[in-house]
Protein backbone atom coordinates (compact mmCIF):
# COMPACT_ATOMS: atom_id res chain seq x y z
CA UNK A 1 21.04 44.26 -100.89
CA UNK A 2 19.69 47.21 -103.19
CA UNK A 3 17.32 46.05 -105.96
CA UNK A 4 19.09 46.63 -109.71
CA UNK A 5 18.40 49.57 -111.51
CA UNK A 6 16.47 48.87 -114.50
CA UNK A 7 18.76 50.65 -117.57
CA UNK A 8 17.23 52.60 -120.44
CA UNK A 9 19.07 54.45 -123.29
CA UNK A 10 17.14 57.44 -125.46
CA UNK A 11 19.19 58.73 -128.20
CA UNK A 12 19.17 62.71 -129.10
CA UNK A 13 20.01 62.35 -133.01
CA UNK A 14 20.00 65.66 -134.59
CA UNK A 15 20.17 66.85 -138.42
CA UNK A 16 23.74 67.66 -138.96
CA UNK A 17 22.85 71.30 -138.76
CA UNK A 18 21.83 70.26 -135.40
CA UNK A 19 18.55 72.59 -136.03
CA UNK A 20 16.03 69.71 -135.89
CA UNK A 21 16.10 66.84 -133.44
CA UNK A 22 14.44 62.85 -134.44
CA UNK A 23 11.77 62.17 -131.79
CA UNK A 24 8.90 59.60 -131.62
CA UNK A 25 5.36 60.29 -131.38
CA UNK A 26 4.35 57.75 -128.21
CA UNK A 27 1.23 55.71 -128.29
CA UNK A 28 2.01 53.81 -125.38
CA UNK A 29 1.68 53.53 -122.75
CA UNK A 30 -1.65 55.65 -122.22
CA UNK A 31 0.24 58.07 -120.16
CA UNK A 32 2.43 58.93 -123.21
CA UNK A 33 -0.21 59.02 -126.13
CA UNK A 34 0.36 61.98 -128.51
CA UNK A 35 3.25 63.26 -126.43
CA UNK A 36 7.03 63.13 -128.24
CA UNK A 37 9.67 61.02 -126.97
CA UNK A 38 13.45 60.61 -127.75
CA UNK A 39 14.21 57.48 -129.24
CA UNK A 40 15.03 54.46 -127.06
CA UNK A 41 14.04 52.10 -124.50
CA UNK A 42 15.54 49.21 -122.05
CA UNK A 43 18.86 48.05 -122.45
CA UNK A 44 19.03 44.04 -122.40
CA UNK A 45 21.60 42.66 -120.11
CA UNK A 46 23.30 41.09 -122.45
CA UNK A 47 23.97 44.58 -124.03
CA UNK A 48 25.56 47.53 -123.81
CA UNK A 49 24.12 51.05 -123.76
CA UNK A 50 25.60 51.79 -127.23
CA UNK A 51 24.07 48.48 -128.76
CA UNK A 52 20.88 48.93 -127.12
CA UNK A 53 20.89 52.89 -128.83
CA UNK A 54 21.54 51.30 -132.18
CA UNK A 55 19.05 48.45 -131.85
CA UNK A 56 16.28 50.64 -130.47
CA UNK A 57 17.23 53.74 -133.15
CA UNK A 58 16.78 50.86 -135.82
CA UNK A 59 13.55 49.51 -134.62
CA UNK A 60 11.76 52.67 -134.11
CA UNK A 61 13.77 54.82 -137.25
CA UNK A 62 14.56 51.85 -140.16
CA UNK A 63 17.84 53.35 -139.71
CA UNK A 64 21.23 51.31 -138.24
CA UNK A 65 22.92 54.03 -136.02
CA UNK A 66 26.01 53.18 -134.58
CA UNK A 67 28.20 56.15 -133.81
CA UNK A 68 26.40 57.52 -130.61
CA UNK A 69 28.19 59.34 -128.49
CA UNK A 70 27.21 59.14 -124.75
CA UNK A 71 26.20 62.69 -123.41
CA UNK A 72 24.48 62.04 -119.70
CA UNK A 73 22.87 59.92 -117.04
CA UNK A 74 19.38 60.12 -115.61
CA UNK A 75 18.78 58.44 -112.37
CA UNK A 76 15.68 57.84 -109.78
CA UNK A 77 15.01 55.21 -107.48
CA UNK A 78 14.98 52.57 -109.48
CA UNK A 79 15.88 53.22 -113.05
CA UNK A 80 18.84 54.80 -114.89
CA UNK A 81 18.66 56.81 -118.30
CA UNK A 82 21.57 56.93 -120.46
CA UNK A 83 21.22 59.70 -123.14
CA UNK A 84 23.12 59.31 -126.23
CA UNK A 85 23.42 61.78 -129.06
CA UNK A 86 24.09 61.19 -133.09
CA UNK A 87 24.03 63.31 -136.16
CA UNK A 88 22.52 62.32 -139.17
CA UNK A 89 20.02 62.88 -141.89
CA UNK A 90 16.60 62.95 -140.63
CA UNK A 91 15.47 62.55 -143.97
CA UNK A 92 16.45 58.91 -143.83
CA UNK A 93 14.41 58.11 -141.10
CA UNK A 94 11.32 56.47 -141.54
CA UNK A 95 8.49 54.81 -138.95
CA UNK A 96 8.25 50.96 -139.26
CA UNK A 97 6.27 51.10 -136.50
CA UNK A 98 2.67 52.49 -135.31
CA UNK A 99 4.67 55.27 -133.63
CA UNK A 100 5.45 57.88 -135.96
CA UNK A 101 8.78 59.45 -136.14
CA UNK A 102 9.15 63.13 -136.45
CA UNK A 103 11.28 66.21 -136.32
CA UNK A 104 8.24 68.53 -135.87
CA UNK A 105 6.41 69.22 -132.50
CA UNK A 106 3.12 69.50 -134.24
């Protein structure tokens, strides 16, 4: 039997001009440091995609997301991404975490 696919979500949230996207400014894992990330991570099992997006939005934004809509799957050996996408005032957004959240590739 086929090992499990481990699940992720990342959520695209964009400003509601959709001009400017909310991404995360990794500092882990080493391989990531400095580089920009959508917002997101593993979904739990005991969880769907769509809770997972609005747990993970929430940890890394200070911001409770709920109306994601689901927009396509990545899949490799042994994971699957599920991308998400939201609209929303980036303005709101804030970084309660080391990782800084940004709408600005610089």
């Amino acid at each position: 039997m086929p090992n499990p696919k481990t699940l992720y979500c990342a959520g695209l949230y964009f400003s509601e001009d959709r001009q400017n996207i909310a991404l995360i400014r990794k500092n882990r894992p080493d391989w990531q440091k400095g580089r920009l990330n959508a917002v997101g991570g593993r979904v739990e099992e005991y969880e769907s995609v769509y809770e997972a997006m609005a747990r993970e939005f929430k940890e890394e934004t200070g911001r409770k997301v709920t109306n994601w809509r689901y927009f396509c799957t990545l899949t490799g050996i042994n994971y699957q991404v599920q991308f998400l996408v939201g609209f929303g005032d980036l303005f709101k957004l804030k970084s309660p975490t080391d990782e800084e959240v940004t709408s600005k590739p610089e």
